[in-house]
PDB file of N, CA and C in Angstrom:
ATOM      1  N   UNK A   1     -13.622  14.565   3.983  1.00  0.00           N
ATOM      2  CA  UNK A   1     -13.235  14.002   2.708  1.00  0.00           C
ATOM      3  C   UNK A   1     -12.100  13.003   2.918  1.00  0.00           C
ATOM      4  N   UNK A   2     -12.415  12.260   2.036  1.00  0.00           N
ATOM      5  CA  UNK A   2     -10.830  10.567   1.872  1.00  0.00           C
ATOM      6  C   UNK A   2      -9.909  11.284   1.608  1.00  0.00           C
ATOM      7  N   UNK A   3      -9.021  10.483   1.851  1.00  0.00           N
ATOM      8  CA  UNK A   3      -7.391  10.754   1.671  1.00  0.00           C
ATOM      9  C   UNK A   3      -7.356   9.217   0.892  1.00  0.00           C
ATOM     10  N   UNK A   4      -6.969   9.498  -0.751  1.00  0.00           N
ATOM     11  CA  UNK A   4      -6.209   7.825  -0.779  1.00  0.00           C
ATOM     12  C   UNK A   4      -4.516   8.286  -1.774  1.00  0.00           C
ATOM     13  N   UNK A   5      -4.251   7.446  -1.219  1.00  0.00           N
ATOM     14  CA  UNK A   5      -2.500   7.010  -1.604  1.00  0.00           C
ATOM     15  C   UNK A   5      -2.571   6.005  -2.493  1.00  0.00           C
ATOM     16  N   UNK A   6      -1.616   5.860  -3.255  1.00  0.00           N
ATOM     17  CA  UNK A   6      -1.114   4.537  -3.659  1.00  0.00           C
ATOM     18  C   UNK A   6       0.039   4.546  -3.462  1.00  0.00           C
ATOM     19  N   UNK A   7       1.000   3.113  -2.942  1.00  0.00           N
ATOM     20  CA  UNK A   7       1.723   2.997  -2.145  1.00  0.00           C
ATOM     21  C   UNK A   7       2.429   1.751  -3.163  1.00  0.00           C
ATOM     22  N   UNK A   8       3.527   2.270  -3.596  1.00  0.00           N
ATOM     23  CA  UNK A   8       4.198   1.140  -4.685  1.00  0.00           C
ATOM     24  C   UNK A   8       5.406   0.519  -3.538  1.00  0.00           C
ATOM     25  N   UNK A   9       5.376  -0.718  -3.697  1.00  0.00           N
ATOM     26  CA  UNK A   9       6.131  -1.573  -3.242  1.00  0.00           C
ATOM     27  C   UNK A   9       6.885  -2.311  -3.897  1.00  0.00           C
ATOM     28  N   UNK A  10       8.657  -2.394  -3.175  1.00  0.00           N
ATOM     29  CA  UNK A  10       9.636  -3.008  -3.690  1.00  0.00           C
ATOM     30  C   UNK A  10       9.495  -4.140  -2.841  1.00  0.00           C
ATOM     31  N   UNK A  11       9.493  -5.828  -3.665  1.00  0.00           N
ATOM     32  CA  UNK A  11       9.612  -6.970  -2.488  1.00  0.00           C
ATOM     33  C   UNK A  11      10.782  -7.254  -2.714  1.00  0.00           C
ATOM     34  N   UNK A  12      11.006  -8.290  -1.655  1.00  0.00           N
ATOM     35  CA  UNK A  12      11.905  -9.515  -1.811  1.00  0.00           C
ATOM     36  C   UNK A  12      12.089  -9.740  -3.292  1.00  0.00           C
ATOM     37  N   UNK A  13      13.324 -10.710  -3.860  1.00  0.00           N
ATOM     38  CA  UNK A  13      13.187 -11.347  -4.383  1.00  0.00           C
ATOM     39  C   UNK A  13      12.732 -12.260  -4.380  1.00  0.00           C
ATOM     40  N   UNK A  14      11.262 -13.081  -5.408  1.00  0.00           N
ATOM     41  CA  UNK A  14      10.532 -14.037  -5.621  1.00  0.00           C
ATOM     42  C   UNK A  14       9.377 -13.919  -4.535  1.00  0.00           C
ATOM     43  N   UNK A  15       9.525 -12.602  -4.156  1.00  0.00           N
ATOM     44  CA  UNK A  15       8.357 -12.710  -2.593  1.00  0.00           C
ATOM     45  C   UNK A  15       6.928 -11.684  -3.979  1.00  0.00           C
ATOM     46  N   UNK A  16       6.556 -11.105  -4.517  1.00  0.00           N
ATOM     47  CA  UNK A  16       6.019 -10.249  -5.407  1.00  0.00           C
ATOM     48  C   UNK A  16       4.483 -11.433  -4.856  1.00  0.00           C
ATOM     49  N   UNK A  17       4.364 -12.467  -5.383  1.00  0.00           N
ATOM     50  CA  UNK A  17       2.815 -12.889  -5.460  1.00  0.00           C
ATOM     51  C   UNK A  17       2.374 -12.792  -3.538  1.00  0.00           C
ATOM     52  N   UNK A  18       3.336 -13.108  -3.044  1.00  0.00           N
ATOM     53  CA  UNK A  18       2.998 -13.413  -1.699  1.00  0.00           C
ATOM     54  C   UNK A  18       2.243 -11.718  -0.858  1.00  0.00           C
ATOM     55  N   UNK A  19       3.585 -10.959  -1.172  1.00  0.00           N
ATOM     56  CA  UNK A  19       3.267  -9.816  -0.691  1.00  0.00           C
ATOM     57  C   UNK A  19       1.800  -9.147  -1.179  1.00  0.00           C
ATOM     58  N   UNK A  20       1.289  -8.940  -2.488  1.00  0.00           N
ATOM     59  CA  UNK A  20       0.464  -9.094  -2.628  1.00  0.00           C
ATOM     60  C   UNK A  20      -0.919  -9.500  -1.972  1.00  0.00           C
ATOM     61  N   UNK A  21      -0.559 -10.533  -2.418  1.00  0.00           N
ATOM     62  CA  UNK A  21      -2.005 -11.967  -1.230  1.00  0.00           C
ATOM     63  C   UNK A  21      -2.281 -11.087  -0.267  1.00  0.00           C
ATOM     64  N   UNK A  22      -0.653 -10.918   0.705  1.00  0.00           N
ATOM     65  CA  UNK A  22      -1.047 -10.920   2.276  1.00  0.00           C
ATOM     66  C   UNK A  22      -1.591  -9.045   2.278  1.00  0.00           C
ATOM     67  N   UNK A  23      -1.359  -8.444   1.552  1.00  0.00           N
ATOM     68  CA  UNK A  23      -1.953  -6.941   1.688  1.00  0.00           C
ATOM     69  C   UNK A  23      -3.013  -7.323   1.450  1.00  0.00           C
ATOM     70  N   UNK A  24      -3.333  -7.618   0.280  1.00  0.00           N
ATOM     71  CA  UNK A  24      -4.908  -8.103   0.064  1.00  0.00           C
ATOM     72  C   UNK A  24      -5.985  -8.821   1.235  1.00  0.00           C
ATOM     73  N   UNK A  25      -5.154  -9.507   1.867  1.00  0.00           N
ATOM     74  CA  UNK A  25      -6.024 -10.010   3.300  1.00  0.00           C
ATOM     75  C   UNK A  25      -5.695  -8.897   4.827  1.00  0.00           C
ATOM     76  N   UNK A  26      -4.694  -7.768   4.372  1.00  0.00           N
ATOM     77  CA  UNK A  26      -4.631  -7.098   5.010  1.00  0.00           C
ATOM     78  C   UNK A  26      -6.001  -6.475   5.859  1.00  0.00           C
ATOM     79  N   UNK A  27      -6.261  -6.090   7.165  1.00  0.00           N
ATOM     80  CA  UNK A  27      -7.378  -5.692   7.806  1.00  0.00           C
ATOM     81  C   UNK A  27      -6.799  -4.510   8.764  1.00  0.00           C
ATOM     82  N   UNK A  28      -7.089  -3.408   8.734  1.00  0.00           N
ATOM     83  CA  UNK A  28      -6.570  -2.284   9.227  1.00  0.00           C
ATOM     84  C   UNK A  28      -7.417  -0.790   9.556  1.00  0.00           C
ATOM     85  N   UNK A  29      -7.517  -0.783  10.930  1.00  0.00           N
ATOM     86  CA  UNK A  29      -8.894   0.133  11.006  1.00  0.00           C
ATOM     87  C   UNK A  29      -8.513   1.093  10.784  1.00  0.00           C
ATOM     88  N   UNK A  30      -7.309   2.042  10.300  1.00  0.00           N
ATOM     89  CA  UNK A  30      -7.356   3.024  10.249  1.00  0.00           C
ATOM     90  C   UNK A  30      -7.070   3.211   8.577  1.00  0.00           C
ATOM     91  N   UNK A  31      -7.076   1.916   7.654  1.00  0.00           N
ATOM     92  CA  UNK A  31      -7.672   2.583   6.420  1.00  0.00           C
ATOM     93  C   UNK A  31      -8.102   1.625   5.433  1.00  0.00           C
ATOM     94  N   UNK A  32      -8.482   1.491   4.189  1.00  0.00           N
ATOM     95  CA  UNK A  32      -9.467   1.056   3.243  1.00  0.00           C
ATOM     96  C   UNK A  32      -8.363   0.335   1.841  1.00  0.00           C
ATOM     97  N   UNK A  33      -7.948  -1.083   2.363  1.00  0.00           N
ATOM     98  CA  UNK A  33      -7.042  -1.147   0.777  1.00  0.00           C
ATOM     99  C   UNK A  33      -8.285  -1.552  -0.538  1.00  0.00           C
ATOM    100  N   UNK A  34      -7.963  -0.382  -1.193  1.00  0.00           N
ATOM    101  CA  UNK A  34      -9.104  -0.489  -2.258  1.00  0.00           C
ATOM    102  C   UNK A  34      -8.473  -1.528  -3.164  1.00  0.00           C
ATOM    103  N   UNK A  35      -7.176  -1.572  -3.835  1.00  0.00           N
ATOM    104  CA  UNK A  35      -6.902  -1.997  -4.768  1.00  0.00           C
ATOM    105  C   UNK A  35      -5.799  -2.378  -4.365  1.00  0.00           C
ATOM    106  N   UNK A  36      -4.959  -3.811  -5.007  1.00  0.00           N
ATOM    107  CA  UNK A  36      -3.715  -4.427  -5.077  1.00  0.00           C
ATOM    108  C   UNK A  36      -3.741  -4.864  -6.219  1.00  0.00           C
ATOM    109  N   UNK A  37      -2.769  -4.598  -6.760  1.00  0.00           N
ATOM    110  CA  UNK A  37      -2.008  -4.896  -8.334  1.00  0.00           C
ATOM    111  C   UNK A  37      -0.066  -5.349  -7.978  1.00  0.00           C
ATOM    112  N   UNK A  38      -0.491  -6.615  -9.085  1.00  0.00           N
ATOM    113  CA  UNK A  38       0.959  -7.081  -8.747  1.00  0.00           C
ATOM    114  C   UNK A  38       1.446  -6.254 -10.433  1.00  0.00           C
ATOM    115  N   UNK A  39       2.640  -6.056 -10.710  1.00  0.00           N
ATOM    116  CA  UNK A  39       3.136  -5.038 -11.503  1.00  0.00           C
ATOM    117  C   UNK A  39       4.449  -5.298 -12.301  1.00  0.00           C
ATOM    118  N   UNK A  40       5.127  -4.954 -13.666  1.00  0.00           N
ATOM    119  CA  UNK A  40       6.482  -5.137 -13.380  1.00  0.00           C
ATOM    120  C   UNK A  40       7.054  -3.902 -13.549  1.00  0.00           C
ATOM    121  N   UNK A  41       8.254  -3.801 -13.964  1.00  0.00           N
ATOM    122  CA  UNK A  41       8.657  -1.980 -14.027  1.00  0.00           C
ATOM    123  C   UNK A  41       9.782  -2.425 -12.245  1.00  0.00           C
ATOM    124  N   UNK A  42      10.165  -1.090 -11.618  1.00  0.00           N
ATOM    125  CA  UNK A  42      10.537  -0.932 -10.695  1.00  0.00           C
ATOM    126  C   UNK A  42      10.294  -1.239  -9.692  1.00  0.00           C
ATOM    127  N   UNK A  43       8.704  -1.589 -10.083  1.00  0.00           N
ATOM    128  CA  UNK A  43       7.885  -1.832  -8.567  1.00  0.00           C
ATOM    129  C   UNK A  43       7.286  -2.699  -8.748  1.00  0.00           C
ATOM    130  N   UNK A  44       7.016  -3.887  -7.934  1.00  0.00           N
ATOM    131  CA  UNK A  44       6.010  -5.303  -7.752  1.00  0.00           C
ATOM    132  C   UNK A  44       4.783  -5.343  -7.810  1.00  0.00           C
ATOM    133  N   UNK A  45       4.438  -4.320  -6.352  1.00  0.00           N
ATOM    134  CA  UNK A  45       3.086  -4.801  -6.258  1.00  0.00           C
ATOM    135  C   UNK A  45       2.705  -2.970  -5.977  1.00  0.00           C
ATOM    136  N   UNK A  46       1.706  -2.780  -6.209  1.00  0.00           N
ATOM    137  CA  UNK A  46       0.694  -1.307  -6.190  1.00  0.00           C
ATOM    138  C   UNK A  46      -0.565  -1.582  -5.625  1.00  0.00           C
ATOM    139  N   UNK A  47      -0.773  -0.656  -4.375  1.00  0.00           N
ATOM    140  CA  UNK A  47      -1.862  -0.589  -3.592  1.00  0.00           C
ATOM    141  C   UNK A  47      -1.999   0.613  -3.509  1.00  0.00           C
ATOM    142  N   UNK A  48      -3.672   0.427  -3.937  1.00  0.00           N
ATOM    143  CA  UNK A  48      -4.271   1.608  -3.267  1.00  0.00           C
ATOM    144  C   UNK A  48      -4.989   1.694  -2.079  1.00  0.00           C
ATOM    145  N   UNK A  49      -5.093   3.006  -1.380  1.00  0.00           N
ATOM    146  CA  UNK A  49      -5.482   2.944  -0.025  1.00  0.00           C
ATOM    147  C   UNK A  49      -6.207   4.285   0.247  1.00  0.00           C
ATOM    148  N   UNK A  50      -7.712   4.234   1.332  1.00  0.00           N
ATOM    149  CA  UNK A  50      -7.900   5.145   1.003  1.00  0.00           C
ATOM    150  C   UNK A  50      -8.344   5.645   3.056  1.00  0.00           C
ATOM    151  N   UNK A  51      -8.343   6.312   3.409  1.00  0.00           N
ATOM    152  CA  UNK A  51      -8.608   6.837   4.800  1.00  0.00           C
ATOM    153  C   UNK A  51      -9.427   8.128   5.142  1.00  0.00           C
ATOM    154  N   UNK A  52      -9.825   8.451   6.186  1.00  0.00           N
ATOM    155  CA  UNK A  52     -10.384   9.469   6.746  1.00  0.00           C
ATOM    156  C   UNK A  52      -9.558  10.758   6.514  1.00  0.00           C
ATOM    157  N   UNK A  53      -8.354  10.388   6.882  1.00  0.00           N
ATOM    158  CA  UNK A  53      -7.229  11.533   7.084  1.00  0.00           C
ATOM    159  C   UNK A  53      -5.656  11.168   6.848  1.00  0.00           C
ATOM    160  N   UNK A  54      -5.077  12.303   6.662  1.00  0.00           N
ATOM    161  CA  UNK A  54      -3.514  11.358   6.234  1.00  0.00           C
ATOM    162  C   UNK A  54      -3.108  10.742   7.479  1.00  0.00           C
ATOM    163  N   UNK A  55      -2.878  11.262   8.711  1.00  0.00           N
ATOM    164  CA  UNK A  55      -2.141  10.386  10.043  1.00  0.00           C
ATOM    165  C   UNK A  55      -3.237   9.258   9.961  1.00  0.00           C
ATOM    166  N   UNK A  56      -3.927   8.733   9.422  1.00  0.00           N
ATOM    167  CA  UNK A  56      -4.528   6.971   9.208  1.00  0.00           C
ATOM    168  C   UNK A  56      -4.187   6.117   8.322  1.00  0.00           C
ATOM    169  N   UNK A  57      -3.825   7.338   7.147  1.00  0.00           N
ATOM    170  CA  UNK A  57      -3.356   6.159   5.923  1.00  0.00           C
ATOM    171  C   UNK A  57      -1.887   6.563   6.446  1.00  0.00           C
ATOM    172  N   UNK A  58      -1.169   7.287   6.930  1.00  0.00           N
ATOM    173  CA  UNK A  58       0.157   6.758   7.368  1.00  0.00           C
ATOM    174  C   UNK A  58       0.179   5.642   8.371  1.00  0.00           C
ATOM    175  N   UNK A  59      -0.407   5.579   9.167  1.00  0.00           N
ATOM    176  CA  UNK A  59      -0.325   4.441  10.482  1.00  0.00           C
ATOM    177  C   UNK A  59      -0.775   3.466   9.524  1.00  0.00           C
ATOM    178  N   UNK A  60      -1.464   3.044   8.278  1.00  0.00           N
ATOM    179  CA  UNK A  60      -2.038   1.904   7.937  1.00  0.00           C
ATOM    180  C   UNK A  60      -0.540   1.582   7.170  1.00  0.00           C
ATOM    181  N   UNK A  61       0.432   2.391   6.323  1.00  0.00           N
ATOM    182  CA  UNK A  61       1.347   2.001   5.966  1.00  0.00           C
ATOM    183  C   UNK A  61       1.816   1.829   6.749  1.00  0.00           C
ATOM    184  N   UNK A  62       2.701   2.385   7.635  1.00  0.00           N
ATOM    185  CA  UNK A  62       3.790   2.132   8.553  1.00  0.00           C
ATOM    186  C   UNK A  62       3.637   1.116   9.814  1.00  0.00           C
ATOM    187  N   UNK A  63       2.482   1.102   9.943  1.00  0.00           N
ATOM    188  CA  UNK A  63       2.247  -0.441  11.277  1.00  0.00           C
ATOM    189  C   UNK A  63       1.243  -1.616  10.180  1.00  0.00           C
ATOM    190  N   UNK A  64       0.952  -1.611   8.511  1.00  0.00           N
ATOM    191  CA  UNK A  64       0.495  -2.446   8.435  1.00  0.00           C
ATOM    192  C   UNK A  64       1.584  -2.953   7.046  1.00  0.00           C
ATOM    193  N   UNK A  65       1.126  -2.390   5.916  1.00  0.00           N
ATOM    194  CA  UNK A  65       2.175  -2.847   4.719  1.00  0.00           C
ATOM    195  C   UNK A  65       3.365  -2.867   4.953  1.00  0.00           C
ATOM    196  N   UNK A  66       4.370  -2.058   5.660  1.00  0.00           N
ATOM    197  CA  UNK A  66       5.571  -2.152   5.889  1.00  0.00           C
ATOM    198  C   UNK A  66       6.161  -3.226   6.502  1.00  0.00           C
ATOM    199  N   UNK A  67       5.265  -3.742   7.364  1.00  0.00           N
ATOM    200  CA  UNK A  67       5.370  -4.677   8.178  1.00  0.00           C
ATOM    201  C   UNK A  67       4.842  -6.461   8.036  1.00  0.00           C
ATOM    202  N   UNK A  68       4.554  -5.886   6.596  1.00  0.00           N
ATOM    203  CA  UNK A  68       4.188  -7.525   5.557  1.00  0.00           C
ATOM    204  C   UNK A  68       5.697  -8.160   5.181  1.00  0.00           C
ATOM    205  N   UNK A  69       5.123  -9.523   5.351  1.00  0.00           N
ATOM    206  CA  UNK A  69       6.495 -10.429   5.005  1.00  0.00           C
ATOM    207  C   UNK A  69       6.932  -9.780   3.563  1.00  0.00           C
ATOM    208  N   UNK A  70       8.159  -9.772   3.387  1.00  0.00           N
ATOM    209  CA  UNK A  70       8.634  -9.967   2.016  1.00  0.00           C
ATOM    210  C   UNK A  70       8.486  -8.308   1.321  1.00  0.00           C
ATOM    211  N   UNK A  71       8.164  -7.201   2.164  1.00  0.00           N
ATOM    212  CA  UNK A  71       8.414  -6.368   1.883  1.00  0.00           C
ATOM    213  C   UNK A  71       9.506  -4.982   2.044  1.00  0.00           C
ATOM    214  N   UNK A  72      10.259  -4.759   0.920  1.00  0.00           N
ATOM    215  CA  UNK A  72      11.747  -4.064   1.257  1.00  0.00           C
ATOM    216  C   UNK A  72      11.574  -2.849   1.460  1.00  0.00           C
ATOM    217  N   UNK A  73      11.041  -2.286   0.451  1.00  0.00           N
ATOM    218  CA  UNK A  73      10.925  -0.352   0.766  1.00  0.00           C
ATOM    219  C   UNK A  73       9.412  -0.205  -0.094  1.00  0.00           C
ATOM    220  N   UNK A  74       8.846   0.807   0.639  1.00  0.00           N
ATOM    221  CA  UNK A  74       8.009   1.807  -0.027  1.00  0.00           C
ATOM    222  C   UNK A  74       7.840   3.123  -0.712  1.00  0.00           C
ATOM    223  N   UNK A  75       7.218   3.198  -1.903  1.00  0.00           N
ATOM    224  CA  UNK A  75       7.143   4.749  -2.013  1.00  0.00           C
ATOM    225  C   UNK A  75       5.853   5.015  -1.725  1.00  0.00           C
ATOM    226  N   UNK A  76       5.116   5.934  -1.234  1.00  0.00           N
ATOM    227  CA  UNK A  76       3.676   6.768  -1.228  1.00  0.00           C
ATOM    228  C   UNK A  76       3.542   7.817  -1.894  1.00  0.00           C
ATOM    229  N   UNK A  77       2.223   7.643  -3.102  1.00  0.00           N
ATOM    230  CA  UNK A  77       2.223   8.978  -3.650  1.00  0.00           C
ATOM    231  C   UNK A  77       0.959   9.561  -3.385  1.00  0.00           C
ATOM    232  N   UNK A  78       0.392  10.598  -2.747  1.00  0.00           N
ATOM    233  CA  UNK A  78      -1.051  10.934  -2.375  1.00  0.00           C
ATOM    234  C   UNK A  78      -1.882  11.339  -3.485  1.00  0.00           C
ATOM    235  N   UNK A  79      -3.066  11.149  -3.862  1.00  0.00           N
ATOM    236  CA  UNK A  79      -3.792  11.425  -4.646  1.00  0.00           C
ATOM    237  C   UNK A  79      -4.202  12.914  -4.472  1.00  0.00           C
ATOM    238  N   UNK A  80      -4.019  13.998  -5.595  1.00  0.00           N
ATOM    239  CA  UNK A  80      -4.500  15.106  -4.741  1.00  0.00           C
ATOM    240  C   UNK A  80      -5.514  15.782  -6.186  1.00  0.00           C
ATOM    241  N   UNK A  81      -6.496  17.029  -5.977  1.00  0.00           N
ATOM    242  CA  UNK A  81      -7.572  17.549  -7.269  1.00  0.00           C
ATOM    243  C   UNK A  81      -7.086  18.344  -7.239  1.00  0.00           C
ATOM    244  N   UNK A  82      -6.345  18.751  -8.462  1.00  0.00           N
ATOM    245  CA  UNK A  82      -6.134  20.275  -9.014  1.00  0.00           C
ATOM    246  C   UNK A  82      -7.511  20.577  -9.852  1.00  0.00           C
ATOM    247  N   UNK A  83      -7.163  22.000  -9.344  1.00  0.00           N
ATOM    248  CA  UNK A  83      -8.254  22.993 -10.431  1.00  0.00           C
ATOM    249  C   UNK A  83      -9.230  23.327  -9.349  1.00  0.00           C
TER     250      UNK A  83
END
């Protein structure tokens, strides 16, 4: 079964459309960006992401979004099914 996250991102200032874009052209074998939403509130931009297992959608954050221009901090929240 998937593992997906959504992974809210704080940018740069004036960096919000860019960071975006470049997740969106993001390519990362160890997971699936389903969705990018640019946002306002606390957070810029919102991606969702979805993987095999959590150590993939962590390596896809931490060696891929983190490592996008113009991006300051992340939060990750995992999607999980109650009941």
């Amino acid at each position: 079964m998937a593992v997906r996250g959504y992974v809210l991102i704080e940018a740069e200032v004036g960096k919000a459309k860019a960071v975006g874009e470049s997740i969106r052209k993001m390519s990362h074998g160890d997971a699936r960006v389903t969705a990018v939403d640019t946002v306002t509130g606390p957070f810029d931009v919102i991606v969702q992401l979805e993987a095999d297992d959590l150590d993939k959608l962590g390596n896809a954050i931490t060696d891929g979004i983190q490592r996008a221009e113009g991006v300051q901090r992340t939060t990750t929240c995992l999607a999980v099914k109650l009941g």
